[in-house]
C-alpha atoms as a PDB file:
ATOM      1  CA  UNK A   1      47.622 -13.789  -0.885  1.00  0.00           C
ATOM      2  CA  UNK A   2      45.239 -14.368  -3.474  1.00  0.00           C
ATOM      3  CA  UNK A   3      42.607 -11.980  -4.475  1.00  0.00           C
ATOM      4  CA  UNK A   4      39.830 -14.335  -5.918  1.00  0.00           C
ATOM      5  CA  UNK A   5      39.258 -15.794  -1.637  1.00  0.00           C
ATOM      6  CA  UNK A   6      39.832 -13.234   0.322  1.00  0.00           C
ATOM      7  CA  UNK A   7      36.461 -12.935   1.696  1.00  0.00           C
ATOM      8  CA  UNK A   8      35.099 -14.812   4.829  1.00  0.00           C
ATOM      9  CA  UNK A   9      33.349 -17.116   3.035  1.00  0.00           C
ATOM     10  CA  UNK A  10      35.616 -17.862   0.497  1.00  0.00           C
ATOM     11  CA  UNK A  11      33.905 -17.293  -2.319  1.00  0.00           C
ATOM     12  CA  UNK A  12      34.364 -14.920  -5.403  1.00  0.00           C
ATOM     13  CA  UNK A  13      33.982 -11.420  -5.552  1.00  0.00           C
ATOM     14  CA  UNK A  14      31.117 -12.105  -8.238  1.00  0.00           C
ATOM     15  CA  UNK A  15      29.223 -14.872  -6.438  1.00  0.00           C
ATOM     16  CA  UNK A  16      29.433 -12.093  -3.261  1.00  0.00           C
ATOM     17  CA  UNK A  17      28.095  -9.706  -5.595  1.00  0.00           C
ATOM     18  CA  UNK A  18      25.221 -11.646  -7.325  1.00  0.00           C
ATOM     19  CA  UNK A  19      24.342 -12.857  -2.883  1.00  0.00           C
ATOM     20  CA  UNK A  20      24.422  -9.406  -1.855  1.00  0.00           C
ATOM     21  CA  UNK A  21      22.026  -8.390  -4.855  1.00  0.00           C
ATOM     22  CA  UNK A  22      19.819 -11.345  -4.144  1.00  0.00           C
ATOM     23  CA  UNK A  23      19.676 -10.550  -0.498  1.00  0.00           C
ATOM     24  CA  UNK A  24      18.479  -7.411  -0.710  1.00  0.00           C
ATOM     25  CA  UNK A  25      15.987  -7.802  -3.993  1.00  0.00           C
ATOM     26  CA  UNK A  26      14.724 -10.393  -1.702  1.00  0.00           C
ATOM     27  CA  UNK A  27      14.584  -7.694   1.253  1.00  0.00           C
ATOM     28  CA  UNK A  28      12.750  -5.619  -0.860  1.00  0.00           C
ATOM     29  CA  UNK A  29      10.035  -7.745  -2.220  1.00  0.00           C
ATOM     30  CA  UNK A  30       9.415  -8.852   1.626  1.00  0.00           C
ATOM     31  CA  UNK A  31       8.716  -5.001   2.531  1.00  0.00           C
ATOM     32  CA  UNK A  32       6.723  -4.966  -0.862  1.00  0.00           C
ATOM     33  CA  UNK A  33       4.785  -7.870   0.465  1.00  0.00           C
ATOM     34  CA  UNK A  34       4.025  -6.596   3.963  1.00  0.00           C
ATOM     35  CA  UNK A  35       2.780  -3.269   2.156  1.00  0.00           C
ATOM     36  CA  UNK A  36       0.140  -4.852   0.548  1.00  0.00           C
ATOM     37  CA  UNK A  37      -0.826  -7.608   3.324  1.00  0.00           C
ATOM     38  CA  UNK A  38      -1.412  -4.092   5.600  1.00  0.00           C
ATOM     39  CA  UNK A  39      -3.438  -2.408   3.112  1.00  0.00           C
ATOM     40  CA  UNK A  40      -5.413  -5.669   3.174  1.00  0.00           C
ATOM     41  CA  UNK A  41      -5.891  -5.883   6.643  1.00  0.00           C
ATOM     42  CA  UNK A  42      -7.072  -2.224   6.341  1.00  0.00           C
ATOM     43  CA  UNK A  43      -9.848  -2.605   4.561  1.00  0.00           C
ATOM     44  CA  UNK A  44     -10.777  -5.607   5.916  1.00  0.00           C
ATOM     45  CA  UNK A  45     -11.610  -4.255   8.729  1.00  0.00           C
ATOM     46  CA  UNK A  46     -13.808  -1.845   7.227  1.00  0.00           C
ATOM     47  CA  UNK A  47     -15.538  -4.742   5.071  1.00  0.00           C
ATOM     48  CA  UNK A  48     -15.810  -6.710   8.980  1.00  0.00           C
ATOM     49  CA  UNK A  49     -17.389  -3.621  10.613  1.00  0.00           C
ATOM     50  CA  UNK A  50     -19.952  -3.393   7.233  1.00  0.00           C
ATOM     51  CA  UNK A  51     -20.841  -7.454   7.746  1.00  0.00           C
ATOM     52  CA  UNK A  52     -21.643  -6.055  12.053  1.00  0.00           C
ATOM     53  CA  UNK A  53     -23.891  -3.087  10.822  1.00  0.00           C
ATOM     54  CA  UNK A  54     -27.277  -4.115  10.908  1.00  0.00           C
ATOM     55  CA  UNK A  55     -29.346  -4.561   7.367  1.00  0.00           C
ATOM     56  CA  UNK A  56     -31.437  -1.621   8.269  1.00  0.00           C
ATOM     57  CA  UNK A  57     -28.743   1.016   8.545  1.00  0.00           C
ATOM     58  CA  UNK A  58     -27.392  -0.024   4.923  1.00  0.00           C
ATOM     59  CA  UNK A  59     -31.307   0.465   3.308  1.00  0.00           C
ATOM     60  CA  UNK A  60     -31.488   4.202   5.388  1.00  0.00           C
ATOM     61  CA  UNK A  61     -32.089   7.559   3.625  1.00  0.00           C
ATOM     62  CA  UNK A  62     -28.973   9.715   3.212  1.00  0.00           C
ATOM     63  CA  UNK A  63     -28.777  12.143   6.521  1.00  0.00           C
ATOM     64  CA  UNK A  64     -27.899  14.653   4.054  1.00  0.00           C
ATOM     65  CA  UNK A  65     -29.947  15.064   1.069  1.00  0.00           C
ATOM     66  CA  UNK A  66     -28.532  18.315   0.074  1.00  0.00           C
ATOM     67  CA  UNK A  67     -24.948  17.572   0.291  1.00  0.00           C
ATOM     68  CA  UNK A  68     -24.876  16.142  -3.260  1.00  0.00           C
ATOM     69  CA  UNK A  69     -26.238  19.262  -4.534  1.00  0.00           C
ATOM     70  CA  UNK A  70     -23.496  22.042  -6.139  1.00  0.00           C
ATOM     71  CA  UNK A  71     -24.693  25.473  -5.730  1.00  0.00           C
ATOM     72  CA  UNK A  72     -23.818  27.889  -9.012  1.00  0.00           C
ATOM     73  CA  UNK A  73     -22.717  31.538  -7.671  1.00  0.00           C
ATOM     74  CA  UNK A  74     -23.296  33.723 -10.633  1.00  0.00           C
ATOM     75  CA  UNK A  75     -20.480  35.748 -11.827  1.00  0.00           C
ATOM     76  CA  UNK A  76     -20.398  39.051 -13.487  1.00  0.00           C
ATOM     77  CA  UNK A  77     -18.881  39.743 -16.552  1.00  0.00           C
ATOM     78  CA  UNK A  78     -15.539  41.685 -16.630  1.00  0.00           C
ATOM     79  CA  UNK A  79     -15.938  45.470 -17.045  1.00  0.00           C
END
């Protein structure tokens, strides 16, 4: 029996090797791919919902003025 076909497709041990590797880089880049479509679809949603708001609501004073604003707690000194 020879050792070079021995496979079910009858092809070498390398050219199995470099198809395997191929088939799964290829794998890869396809979960890659439907990764990033997703993350577009995310926020396009968001950027939809934004286009439905009306123009007033995007022109509106923050509801929370004072949120921004960091309060300093005074510390004292080490004795």
């Amino acid at each position: 029996m020879s050792d070079e076909n021995n496979n079910m497709l009858g092809m070498s041990d390398t050219a199995r090797l470099r198809m395997d590797v191929l088939g799964l880089m290829l794998k890869g880049a396809s979960y890659a791919a439907l990764l990033v479509i997703g993350v577009w679809l995310f926020v396009y949603v968001f950027v939809i919902i934004g286009w439905l708001l009306p123009e007033d609501s995007k022109f509106a004073p923050d509801p929370t003025p004072l949120s921004s604003v960091v309060e300093t707690v005074e510390t004292l000194p080490y004795a």
